[in-house]
Protein backbone atom coordinates (compact mmCIF):
# COMPACT_ATOMS: atom_id res chain seq x y z
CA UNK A 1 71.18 -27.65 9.61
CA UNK A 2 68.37 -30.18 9.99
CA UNK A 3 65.39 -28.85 9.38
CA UNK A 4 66.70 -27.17 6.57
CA UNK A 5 68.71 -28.84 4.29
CA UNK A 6 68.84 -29.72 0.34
CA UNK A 7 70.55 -32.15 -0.69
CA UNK A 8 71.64 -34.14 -4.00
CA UNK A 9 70.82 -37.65 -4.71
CA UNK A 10 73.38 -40.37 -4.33
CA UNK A 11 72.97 -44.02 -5.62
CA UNK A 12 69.76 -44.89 -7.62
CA UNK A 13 67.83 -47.35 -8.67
CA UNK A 14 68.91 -48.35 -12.51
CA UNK A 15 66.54 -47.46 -15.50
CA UNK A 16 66.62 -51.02 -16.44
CA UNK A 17 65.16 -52.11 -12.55
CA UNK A 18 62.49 -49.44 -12.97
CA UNK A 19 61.27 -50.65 -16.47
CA UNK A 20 61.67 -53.94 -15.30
CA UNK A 21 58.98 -53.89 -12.11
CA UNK A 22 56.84 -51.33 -14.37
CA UNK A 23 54.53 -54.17 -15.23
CA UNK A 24 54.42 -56.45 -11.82
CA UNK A 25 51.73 -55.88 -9.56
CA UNK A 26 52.12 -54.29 -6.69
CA UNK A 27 49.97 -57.47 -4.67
CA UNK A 28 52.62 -60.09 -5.93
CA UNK A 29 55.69 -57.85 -5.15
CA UNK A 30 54.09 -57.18 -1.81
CA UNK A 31 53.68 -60.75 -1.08
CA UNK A 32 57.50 -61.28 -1.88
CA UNK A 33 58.09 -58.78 0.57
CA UNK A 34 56.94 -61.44 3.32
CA UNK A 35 53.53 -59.13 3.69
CA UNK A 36 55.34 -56.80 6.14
CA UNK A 37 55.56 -53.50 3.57
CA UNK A 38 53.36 -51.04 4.85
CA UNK A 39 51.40 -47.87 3.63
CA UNK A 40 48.76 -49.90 1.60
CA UNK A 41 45.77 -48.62 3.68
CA UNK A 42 47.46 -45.19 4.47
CA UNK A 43 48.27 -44.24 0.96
CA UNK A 44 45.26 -44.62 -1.39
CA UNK A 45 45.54 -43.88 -5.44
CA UNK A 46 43.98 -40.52 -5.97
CA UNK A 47 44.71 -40.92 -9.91
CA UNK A 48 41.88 -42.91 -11.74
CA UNK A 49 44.45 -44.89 -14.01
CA UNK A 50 47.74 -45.62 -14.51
CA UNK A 51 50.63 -47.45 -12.66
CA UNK A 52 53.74 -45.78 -11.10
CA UNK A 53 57.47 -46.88 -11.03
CA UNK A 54 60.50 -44.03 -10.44
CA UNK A 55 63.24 -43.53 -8.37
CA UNK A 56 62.25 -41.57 -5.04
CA UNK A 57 63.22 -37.94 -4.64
CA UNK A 58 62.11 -37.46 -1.34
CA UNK A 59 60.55 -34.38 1.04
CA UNK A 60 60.15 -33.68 4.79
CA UNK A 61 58.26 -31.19 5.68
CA UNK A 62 56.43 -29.11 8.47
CA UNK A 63 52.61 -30.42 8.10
CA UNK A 64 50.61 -28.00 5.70
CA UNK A 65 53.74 -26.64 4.19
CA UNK A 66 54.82 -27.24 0.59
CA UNK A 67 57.73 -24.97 -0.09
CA UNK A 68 60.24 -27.74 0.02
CA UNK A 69 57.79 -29.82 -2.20
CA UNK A 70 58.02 -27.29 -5.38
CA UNK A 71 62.18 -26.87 -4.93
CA UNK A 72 62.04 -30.87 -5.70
CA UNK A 73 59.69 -30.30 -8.24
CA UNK A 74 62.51 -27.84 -9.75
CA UNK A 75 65.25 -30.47 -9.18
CA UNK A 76 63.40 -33.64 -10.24
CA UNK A 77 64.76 -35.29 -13.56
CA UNK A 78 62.29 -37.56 -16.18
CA UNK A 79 60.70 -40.80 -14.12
CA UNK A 80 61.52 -39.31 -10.77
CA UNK A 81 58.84 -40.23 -8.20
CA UNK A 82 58.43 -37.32 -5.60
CA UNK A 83 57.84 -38.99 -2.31
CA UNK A 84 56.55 -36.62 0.52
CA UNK A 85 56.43 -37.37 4.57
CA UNK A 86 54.12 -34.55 5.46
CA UNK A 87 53.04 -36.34 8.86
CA UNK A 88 50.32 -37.49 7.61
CA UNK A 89 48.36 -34.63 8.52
CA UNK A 90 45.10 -34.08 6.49
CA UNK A 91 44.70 -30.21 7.87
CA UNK A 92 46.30 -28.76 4.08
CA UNK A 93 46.64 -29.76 0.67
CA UNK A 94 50.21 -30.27 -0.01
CA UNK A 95 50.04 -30.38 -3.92
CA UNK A 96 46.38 -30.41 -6.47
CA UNK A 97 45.72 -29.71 -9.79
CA UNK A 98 48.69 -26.79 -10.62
CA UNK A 99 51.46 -29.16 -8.99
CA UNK A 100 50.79 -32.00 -10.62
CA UNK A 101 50.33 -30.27 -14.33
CA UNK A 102 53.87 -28.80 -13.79
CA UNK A 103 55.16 -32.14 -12.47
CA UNK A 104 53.59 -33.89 -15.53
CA UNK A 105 55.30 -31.06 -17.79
CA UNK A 106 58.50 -32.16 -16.11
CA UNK A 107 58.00 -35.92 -17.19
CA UNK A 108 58.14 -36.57 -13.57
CA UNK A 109 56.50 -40.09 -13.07
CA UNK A 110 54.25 -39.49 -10.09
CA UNK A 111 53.85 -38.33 -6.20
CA UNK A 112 53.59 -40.10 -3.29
CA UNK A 113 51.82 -38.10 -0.14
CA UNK A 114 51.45 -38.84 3.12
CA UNK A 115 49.64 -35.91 3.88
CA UNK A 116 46.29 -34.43 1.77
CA UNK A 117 46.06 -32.89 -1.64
CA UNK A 118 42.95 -31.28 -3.26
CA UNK A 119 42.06 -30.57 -6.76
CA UNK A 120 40.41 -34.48 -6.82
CA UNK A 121 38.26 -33.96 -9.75
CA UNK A 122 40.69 -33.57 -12.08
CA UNK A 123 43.81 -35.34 -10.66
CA UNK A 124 40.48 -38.41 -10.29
CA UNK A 125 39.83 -38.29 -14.21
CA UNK A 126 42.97 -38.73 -14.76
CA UNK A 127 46.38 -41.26 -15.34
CA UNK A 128 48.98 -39.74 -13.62
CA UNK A 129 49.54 -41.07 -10.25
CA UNK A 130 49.30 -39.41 -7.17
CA UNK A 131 49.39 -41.46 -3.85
CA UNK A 132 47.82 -39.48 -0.56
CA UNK A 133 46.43 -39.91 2.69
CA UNK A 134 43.32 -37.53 2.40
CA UNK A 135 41.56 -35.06 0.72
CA UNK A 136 41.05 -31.55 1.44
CA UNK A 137 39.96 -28.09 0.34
CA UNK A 138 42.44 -26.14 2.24
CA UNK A 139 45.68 -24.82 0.77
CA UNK A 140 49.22 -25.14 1.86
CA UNK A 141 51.78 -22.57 3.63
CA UNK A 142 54.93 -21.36 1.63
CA UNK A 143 57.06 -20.82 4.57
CA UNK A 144 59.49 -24.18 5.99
CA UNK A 145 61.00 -25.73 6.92
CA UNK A 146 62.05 -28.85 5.17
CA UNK A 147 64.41 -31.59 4.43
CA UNK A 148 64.93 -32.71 0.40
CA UNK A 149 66.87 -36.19 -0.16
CA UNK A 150 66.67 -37.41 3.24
CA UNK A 151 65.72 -40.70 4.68
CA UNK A 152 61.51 -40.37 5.39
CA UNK A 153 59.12 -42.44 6.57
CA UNK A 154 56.03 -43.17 5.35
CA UNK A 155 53.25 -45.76 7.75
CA UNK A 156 56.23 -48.05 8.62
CA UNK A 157 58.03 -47.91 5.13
CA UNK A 158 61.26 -46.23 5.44
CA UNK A 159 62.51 -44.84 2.17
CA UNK A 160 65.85 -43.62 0.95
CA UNK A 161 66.47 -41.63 -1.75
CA UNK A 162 66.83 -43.35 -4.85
CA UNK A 163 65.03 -46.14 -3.76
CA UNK A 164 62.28 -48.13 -6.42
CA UNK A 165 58.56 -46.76 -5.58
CA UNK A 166 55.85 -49.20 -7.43
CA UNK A 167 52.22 -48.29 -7.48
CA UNK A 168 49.00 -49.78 -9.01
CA UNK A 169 45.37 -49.20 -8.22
CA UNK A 170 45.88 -51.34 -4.98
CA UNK A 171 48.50 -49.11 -3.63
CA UNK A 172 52.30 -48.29 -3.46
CA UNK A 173 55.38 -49.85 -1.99
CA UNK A 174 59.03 -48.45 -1.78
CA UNK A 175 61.87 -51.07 -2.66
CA UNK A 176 65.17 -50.83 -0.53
CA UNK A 177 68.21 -50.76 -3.80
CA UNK A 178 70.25 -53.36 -2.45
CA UNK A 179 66.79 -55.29 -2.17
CA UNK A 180 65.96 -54.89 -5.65
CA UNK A 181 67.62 -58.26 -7.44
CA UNK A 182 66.35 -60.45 -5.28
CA UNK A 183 62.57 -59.08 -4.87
CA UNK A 184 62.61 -58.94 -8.95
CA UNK A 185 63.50 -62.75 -9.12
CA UNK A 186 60.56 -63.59 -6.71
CA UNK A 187 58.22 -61.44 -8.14
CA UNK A 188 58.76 -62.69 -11.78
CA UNK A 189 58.11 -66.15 -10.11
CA UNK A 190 55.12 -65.37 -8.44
CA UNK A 191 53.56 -63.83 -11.83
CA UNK A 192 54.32 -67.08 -13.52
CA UNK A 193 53.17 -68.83 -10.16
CA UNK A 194 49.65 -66.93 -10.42
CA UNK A 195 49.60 -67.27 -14.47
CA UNK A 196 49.43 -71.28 -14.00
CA UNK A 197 47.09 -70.79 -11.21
CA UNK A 198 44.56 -69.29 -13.70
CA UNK A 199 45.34 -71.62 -16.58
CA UNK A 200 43.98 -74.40 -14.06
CA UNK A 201 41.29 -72.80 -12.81
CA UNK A 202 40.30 -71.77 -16.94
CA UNK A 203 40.97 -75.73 -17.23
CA UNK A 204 39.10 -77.16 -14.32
CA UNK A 205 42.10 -78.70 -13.05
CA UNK A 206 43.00 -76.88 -9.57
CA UNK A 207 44.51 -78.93 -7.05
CA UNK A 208 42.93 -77.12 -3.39
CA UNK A 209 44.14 -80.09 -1.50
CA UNK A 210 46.20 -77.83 0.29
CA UNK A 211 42.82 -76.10 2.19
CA UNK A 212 42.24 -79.39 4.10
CA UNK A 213 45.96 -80.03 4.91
CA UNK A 214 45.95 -76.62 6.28
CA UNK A 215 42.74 -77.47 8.41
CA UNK A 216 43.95 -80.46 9.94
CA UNK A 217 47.43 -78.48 10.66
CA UNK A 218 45.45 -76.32 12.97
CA UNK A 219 43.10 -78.99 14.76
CA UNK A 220 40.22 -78.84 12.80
CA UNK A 221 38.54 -81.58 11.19
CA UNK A 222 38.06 -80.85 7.37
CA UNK A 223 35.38 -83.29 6.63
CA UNK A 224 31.82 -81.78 7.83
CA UNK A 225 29.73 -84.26 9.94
C-alpha cells in the first residue's frame, strides 16, 4: 500500500565507489555533472565539519512526521546515508540532537533532510553530517505515514535507493549507480585539471587567454579604448 510501505534495499553502490569519491569535492563532481544537479541551495550543511559519502537509505514521509525516519534508523547498516523527502516543509524538526547520537552509535555515515531539524548547537559543533533545509524549535509527530526504500525527490535530484550521496561544506549531491564509473573518471580529471591550475598560478605562469577569446565569441571587444 503506498503510503505505507517498507521495503529492502536492492542494488548498491560498491564500498570501493564510496571510498573512492570520499575525498573529491563535491564542486568538481558537480561540474562533471554538466552543472544541472540540484539541491545545493536547498540543502545547507548543518554539521560544522566533516564530509559525507554512503549509500542512500531513503524516507518519504508526511511533513512533520518522523516515525518512518527512526524504523530506517533501525534498519540502516555502517556508512549508510539516510536520505529524507519530508516536503521540504520547515513547520517540524524531523531529527536533532537524540537522532543523530543514535545514528552516530549505529556508524551510520550521515542524513540528508529536506525538511528542518533542531538541536543546531550541538549537531553545529560538530563532524557528523547532517544536510537540511531549515531550522526549527518544534518537534515532530510519531504517527505516518511513510514510504522507506523508495524512489524520493529532493529540489530536482531524484534519488534511488542505493544510490552514492557526496557532501562537503558546499553541499550534497546524489549519484545515479549506473552513473557512477563514468562521473569518477571525470572527476579524478578535473582534480588533476584544478591541481595544475594552482601549480601555475603558485608559478606565475597562467595562460587566461581564454577570457578574451570568450569576449570576442560574444561580440564584445576585449581590448578597452
Amino acid at each position: 500500500m503506498n503510503g505505507m510501505r517498507i521495503l529492502q534495499r536492492g542494488e548498491c553502490v560498491s564500498q570501493e565507489h564510496i571510498a573512492a569519491f570520499a575525498h573529491i569535492p563535491v564542486a568538481n563532481i558537480s561540474d562533471c555533472m554538466a552543472r544541472m544537479s540540484a539541491a545545493g541551495a536547498l540543502l545547507r550543511p548543518m554539521h560544522g565539519s566533516g564530509r559525507l559519502a554512503g549509500a542512500a537509505l531513503t524516507v518519504k514521509t508526511r511533513p512533520g512526521d518522523n516515525l518512518f525516519i527512526h524504523k530506517a534508523l533501525d534498519m540502516a547498516g555502517a556508512g549508510d546515508v539516510i536520505v529524507v523527502d519530508g516536503g521540504g516543509d520547515l513547520t517540524n524538526a524531523l531529527i536533532g540532537e537524540l537522532m543523530t547520537t543514535y545514528a552516530r552509535s549505529r556508524c551510520i555515515a550521515g542524513f540528508v533532510i529536506d525538511g528542518a531539524i533542531r538541536d543546531l548547537d550541538v549537531i553545529r559543533a560538530g563532524d557528523f553530517p547532517v544536510y537540511a533545509a531549515g531550522v526549527t524549535h518544534r518537534g515532530p509527530y510519531k504517527d505516518g505515514p511513510g514510504e522507506i526504500n523508495v524512489p524520493v525527490s529532493i529540489g530536482g535530484m531524484v534519488i534511488h535507493p542505493g544510490d552514492l550521496i557526496v557532501g562537503d561544506l558546499d553541499g550534497v549531491l546524489s549519484i545515479p549507480r549506473q552513473d557512477i564509473p563514468g562521473i569518477l573518471a571525470a572527476a579524478n580529471a578535473k582534480v588533476a585539471a584544478e591541481k595544475k591550475t594552482l601549480e601555475d598560478i603558485a608559478n606565475h605562469a597562467l595562460n587566461t587567454g581564454w577570457v578574451d577569446t570568450a569576449l570576442q565569441r560574444i561580440g564584445c571587444d576585449p581590448l578597452p579604448h
